[in-house]
Protein backbone atom coordinates (compact mmCIF):
# COMPACT_ATOMS: atom_id res chain seq x y z
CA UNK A 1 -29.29 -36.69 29.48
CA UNK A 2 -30.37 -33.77 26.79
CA UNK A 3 -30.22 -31.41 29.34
CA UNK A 4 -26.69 -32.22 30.24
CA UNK A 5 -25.23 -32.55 26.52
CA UNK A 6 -26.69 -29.24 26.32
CA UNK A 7 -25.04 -27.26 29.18
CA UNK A 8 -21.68 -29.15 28.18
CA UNK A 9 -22.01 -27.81 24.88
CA UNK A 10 -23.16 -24.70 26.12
CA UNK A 11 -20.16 -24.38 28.26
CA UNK A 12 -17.62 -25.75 25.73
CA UNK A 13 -18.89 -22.71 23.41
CA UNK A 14 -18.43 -20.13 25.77
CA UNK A 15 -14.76 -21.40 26.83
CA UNK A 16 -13.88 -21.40 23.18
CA UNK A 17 -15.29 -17.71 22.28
CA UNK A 18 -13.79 -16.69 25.41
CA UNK A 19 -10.08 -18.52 24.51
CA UNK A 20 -10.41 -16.71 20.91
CA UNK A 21 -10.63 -13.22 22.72
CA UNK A 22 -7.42 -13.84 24.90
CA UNK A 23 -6.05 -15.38 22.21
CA UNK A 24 -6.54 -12.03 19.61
CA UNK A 25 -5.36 -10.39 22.28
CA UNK A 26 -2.09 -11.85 22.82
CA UNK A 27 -1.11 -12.63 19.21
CA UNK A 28 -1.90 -9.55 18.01
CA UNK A 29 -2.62 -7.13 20.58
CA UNK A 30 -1.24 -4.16 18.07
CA UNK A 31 -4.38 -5.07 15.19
CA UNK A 32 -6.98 -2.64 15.18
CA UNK A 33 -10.43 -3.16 12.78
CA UNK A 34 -12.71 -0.90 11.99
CA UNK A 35 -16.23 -1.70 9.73
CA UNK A 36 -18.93 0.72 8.74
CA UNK A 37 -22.03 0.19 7.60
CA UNK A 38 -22.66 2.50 4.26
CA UNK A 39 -25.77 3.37 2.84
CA UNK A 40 -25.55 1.95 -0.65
CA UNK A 41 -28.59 4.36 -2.08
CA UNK A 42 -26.59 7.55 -0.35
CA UNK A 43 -23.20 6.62 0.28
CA UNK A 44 -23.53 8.01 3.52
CA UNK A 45 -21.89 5.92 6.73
CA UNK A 46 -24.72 4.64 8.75
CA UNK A 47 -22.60 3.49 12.24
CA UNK A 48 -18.62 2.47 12.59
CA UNK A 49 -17.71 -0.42 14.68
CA UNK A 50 -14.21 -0.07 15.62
CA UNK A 51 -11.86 -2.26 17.87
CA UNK A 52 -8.00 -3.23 18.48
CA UNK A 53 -6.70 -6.63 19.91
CA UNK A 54 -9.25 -8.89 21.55
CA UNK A 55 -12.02 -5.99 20.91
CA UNK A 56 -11.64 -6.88 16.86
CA UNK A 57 -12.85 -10.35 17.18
CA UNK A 58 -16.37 -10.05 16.41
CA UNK A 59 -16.00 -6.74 14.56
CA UNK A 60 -17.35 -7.23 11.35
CA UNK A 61 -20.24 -9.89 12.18
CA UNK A 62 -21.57 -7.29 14.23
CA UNK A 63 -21.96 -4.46 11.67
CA UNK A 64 -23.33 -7.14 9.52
CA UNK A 65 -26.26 -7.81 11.85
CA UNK A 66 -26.74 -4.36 12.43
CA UNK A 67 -26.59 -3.98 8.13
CA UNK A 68 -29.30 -6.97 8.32
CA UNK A 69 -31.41 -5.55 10.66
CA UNK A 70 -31.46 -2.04 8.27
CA UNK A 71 -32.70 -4.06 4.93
CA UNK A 72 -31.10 -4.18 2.28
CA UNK A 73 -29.93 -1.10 1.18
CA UNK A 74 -27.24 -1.05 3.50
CA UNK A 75 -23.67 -2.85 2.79
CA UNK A 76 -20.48 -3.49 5.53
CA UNK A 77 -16.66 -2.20 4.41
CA UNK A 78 -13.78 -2.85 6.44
CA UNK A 79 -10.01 -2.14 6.93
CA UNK A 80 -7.36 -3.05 9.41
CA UNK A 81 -4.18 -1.33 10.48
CA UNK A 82 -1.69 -1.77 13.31
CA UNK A 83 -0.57 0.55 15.83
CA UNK A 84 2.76 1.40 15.70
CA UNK A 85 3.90 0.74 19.60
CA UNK A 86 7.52 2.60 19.26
């Protein structure tokens, strides 16, 4: 019974991070992120993680881990824009 509460969940999870990818995607296919991770003892950008549409969903939680995994002396700043499509 665990085992198959488990793989429904599992399932339901993926369908859901899946449906918020298509659904970036179509609502607002024009939004572009980008995040860098800055060095807060140089100032100096570490990495940029940069996306538009469904490629922007998971933009910033990803530098964050990558932050976490550097200690603390790094910190995450983002922006957005939007692609002008004319």
């Amino acid at each position: 019974m665990k085992a198959k509460n488990f793989f429904i969940l599992s399932a339901s999870a993926l369908f859901l991070f899946s449906c918020a990818n298509i659904a970036r995607g179509l609502v607002t296919p024009n939004q572009c992120k980008e995040c860098a991770v800055i060095s807060l003892s140089t100032g100096d950008t570490i990495t940029k993680f940069e996306g538009c549409g469904s490629s922007n969903v998971r933009i910033y939680e990803d530098a964050a881990v990558f932050a976490y995994e550097h200690g603390c002396d790094a910190t995450v700043s983002c922006r957005t824009w939007k692609i002008d499509t004319e």
